[in-house]
C-alpha atoms as a PDB file:
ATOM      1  CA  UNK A   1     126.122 161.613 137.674  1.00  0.00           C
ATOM      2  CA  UNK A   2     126.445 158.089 136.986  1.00  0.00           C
ATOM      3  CA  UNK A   3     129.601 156.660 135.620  1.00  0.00           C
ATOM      4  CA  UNK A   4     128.100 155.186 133.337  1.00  0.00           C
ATOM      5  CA  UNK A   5     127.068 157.759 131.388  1.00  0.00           C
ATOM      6  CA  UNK A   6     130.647 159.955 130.931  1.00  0.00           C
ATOM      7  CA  UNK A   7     133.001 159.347 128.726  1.00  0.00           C
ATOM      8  CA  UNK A   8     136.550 158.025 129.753  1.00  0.00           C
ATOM      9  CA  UNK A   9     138.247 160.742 127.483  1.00  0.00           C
ATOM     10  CA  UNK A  10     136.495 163.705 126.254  1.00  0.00           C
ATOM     11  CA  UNK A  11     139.327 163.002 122.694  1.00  0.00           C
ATOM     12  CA  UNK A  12     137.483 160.865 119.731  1.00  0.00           C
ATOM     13  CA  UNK A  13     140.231 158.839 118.949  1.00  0.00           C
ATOM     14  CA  UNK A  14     137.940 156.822 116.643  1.00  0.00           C
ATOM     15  CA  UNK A  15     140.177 158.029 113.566  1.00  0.00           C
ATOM     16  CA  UNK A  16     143.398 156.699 115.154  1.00  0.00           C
ATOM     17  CA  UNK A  17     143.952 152.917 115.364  1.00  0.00           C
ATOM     18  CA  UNK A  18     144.357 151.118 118.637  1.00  0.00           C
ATOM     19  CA  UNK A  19     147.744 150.262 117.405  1.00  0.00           C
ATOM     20  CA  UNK A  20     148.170 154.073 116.809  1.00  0.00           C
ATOM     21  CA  UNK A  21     148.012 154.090 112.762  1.00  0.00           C
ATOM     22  CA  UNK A  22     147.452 157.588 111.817  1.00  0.00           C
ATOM     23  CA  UNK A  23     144.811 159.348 110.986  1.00  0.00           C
ATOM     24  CA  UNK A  24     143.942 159.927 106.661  1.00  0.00           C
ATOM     25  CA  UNK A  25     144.930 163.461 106.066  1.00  0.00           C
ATOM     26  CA  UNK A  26     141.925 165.322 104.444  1.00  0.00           C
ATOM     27  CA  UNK A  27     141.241 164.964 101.014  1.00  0.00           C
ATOM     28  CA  UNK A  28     143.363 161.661 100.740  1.00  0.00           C
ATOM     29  CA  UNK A  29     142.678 158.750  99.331  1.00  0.00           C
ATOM     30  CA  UNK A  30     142.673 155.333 101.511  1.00  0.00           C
ATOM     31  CA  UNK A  31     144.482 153.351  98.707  1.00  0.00           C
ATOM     32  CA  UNK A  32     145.142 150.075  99.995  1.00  0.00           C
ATOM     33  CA  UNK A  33     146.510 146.479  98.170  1.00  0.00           C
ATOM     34  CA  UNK A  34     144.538 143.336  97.962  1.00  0.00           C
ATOM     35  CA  UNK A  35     146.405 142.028 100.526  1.00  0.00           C
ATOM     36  CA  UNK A  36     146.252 144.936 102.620  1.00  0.00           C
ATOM     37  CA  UNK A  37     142.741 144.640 101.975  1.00  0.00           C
ATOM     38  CA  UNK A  38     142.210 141.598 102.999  1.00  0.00           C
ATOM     39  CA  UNK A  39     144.553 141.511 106.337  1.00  0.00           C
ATOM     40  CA  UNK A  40     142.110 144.381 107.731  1.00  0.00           C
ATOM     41  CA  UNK A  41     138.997 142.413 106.784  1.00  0.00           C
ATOM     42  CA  UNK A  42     140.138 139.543 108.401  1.00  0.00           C
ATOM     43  CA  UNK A  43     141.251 141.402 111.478  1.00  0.00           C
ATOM     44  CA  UNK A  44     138.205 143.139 111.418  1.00  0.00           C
ATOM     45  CA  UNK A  45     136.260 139.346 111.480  1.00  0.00           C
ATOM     46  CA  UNK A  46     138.508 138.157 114.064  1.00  0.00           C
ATOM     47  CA  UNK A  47     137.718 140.812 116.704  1.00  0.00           C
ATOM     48  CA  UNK A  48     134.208 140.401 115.936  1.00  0.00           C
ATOM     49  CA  UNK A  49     133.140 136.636 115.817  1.00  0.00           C
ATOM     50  CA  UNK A  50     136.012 135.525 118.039  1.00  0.00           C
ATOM     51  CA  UNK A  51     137.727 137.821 120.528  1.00  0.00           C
ATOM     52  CA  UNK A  52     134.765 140.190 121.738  1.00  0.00           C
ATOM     53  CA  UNK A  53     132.300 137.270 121.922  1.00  0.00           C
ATOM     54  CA  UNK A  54     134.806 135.478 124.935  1.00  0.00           C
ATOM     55  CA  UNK A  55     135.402 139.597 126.489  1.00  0.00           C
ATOM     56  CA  UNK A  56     131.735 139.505 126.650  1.00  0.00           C
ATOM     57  CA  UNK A  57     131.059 135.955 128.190  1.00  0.00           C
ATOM     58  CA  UNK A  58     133.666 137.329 131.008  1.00  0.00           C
ATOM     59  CA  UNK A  59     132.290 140.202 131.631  1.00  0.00           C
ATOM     60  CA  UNK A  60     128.969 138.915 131.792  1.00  0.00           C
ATOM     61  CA  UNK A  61     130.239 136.079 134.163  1.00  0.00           C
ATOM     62  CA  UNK A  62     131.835 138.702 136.511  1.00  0.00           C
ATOM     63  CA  UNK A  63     128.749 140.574 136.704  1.00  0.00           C
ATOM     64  CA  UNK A  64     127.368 137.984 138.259  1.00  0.00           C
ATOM     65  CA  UNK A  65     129.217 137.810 140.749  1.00  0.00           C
ATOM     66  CA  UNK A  66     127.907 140.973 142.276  1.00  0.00           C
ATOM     67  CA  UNK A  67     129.953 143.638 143.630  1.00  0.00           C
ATOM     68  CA  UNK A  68     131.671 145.264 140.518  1.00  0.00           C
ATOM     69  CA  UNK A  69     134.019 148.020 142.142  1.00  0.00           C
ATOM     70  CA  UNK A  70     137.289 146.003 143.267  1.00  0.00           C
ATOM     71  CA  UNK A  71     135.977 142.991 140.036  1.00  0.00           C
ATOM     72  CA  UNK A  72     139.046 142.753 138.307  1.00  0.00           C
ATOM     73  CA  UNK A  73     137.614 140.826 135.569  1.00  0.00           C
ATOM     74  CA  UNK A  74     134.983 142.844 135.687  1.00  0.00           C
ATOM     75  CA  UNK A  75     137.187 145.753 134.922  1.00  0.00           C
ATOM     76  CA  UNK A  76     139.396 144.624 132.650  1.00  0.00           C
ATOM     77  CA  UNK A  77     136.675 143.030 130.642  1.00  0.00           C
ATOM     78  CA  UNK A  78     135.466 146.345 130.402  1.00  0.00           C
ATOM     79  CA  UNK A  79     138.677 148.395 129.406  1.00  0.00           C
ATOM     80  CA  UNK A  80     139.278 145.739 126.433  1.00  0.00           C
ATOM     81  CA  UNK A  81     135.982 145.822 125.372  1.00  0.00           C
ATOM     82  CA  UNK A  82     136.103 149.566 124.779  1.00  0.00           C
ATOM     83  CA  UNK A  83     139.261 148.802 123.030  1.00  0.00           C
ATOM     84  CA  UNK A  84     138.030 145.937 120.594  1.00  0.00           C
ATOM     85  CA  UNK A  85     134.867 148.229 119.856  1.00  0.00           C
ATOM     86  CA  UNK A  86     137.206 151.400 119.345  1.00  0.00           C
ATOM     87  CA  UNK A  87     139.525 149.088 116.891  1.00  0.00           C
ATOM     88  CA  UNK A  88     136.573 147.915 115.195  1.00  0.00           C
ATOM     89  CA  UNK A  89     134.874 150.996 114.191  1.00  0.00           C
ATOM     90  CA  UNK A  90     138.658 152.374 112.857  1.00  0.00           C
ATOM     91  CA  UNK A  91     138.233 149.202 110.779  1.00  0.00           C
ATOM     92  CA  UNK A  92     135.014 150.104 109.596  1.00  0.00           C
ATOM     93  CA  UNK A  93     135.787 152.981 108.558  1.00  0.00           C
ATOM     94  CA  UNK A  94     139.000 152.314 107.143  1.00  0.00           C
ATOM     95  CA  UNK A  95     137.569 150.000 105.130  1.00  0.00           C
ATOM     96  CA  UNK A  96     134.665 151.724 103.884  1.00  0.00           C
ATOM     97  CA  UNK A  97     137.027 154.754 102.545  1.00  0.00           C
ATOM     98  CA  UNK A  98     139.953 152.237 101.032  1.00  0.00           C
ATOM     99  CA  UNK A  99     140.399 151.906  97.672  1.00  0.00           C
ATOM    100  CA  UNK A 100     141.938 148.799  96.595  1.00  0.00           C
ATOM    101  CA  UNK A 101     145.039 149.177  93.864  1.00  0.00           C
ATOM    102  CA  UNK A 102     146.044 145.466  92.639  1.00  0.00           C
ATOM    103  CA  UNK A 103     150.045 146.902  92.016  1.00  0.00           C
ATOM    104  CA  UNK A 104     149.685 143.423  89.289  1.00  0.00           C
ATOM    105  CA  UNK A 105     147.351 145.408  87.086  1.00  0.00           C
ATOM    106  CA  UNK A 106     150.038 148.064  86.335  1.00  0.00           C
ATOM    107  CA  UNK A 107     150.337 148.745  83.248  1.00  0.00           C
ATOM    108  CA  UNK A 108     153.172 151.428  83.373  1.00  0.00           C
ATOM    109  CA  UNK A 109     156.244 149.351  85.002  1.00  0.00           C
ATOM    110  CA  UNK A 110     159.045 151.295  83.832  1.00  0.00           C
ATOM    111  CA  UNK A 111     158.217 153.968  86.486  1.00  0.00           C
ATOM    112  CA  UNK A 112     157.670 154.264  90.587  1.00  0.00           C
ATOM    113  CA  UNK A 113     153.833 153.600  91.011  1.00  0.00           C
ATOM    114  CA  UNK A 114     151.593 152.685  94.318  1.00  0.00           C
ATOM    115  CA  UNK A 115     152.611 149.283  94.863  1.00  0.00           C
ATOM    116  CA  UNK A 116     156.336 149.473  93.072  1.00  0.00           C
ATOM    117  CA  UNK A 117     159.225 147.829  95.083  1.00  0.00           C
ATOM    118  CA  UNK A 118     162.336 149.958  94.327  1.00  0.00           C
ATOM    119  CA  UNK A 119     166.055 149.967  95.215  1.00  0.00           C
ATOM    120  CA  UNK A 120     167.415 153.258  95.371  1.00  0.00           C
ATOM    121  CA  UNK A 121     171.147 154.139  96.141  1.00  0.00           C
ATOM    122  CA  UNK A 122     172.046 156.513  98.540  1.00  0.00           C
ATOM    123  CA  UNK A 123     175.222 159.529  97.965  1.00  0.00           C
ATOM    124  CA  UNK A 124     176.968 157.041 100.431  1.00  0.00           C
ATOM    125  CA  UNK A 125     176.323 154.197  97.634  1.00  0.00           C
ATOM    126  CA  UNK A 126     174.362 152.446  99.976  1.00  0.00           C
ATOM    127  CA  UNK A 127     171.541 150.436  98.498  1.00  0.00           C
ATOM    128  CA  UNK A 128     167.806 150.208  99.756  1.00  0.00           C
ATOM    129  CA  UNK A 129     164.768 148.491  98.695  1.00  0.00           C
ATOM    130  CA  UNK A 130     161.139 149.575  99.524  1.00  0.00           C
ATOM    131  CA  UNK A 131     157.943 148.570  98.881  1.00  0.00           C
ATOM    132  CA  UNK A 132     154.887 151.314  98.194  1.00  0.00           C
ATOM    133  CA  UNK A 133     151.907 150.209 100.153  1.00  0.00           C
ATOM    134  CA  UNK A 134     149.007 151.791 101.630  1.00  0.00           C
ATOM    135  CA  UNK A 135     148.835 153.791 104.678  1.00  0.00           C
ATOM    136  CA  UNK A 136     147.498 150.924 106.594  1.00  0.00           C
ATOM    137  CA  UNK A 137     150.182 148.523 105.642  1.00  0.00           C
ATOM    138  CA  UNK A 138     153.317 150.029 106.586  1.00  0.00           C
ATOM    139  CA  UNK A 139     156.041 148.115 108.043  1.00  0.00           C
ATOM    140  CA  UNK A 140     159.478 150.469 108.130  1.00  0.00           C
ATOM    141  CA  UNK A 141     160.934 146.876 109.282  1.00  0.00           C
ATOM    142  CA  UNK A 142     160.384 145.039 106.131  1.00  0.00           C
ATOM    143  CA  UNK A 143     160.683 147.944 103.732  1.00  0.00           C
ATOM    144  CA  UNK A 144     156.605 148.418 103.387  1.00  0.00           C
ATOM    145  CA  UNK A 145     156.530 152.419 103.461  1.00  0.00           C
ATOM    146  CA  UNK A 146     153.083 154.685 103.175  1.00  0.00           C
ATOM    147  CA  UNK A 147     152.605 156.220  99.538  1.00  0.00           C
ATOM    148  CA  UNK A 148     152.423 159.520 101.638  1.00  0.00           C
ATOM    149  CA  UNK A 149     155.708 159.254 102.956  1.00  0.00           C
ATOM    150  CA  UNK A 150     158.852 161.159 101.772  1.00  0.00           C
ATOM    151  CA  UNK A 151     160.619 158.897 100.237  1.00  0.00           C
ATOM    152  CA  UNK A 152     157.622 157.509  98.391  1.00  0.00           C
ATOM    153  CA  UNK A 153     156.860 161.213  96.990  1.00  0.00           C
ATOM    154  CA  UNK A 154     160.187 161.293  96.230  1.00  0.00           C
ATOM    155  CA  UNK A 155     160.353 158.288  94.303  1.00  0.00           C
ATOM    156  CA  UNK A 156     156.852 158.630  92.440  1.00  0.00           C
ATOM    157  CA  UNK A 157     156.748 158.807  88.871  1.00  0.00           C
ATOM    158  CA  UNK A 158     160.757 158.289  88.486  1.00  0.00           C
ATOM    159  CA  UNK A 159     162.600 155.796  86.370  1.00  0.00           C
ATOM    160  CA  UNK A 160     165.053 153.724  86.400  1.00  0.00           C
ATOM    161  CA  UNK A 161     168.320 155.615  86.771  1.00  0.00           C
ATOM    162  CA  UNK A 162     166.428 158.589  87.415  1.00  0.00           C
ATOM    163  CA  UNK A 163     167.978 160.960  90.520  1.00  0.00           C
ATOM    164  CA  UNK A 164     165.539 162.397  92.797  1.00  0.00           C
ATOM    165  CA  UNK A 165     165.344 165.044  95.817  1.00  0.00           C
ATOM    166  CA  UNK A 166     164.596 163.611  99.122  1.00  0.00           C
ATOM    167  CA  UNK A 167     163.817 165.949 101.992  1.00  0.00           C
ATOM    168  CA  UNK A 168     164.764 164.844 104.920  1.00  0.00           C
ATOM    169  CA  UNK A 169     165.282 166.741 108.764  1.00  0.00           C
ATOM    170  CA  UNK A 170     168.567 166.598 108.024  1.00  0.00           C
ATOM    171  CA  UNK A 171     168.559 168.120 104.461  1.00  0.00           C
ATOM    172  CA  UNK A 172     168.135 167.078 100.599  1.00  0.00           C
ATOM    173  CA  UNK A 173     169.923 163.943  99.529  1.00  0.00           C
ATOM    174  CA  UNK A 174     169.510 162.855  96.211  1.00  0.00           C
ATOM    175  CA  UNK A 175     168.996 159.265  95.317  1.00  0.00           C
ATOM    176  CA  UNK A 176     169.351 157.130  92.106  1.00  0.00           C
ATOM    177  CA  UNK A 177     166.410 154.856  91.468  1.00  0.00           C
ATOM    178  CA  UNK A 178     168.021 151.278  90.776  1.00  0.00           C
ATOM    179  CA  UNK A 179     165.446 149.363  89.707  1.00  0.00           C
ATOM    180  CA  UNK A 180     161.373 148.944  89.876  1.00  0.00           C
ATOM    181  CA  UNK A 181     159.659 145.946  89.910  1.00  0.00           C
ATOM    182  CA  UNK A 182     155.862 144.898  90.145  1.00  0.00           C
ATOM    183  CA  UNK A 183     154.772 141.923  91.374  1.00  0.00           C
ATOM    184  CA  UNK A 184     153.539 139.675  88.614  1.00  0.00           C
END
């Protein structure tokens, strides 16, 4: 058979992101921020009028130049093409389930919401701030955690002074919510 008719892993990995972004648990919703939003349409646009147009024009020039076995460029046009496709339908579909949450339009800011940034203490009196974001936005870096995660269950639906349960490998720590704020 033909190699170019088998499949270079027998896994869909369509759900999972080229970057490795997880896959949406059943029955949950994609909720995403304008922002968010955006940043994956724009992505999206980027891999499709600018980066796979010039994989193409390679590939298609090292075609040309006949045998295509030991064509590096030939090759590795190939491989990233079957990355930027595999990237862009995750997009796709990512996009097509989201469900955009403008964390401005809150109308209930006295309490953890999607889109909240809260400080928490820890027992240790150590002081945290986090941002709620979509599962698509994370970014443990800056503080951007998934509304899925622990500590955003934790946190959801508390006030401000409220103490919580956070499960954690290690155990249950309880943390004090500090304050909540909403962008405005």
């Amino acid at each position: 058979m033909s190699k170019a008719f088998t499949k270079e892993s027998d896994r869909d990995d369509d759900d999972d992101g080229a970057d490795g972004a997880p896959a949406i648990p059943k029955g949950v919703k994609n909720y995403i921020t304008p922002a968010g939003f955006q940043r994956l349409q724009d992505e999206l646009k980027h891999l499709l009028r600018v980066e796979r147009p010039k994989v193409v024009e390679v590939v298609s020039w090292a075609a040309g130049n006949g045998d295509r076995s030991e064509n590096g460029d030939y090759i590795y046009g190939k491989k990233r093409l079957r990355e930027i496709d595999r990237r862009i339908r995750f997009l796709n579909k990512r996009l097509e389930a989201a469900e955009v949450v403008d964390p401005q339009r809150q109308t209930t800011r006295d309490r953890v919401f999607f889109g909240a940034t809260v400080t928490y203490a820890r027992d240790d009196g150590e002081e945290r701030t986090i941002t709620i974001v979509g599962i698509d936005e994370t970014d443990t870096d800056a503080g951007r955690v998934s509304w899925i995660s622990p500590i955003a269950r934790a946190l959801l639906k508390a006030q401000e002074g409220d103490v919580v349960e956070l499960r954690t490998p290690a155990g249950v720590e309880s943390i004090e919510v500090v304050e909540i704020r909403y962008p405005d």
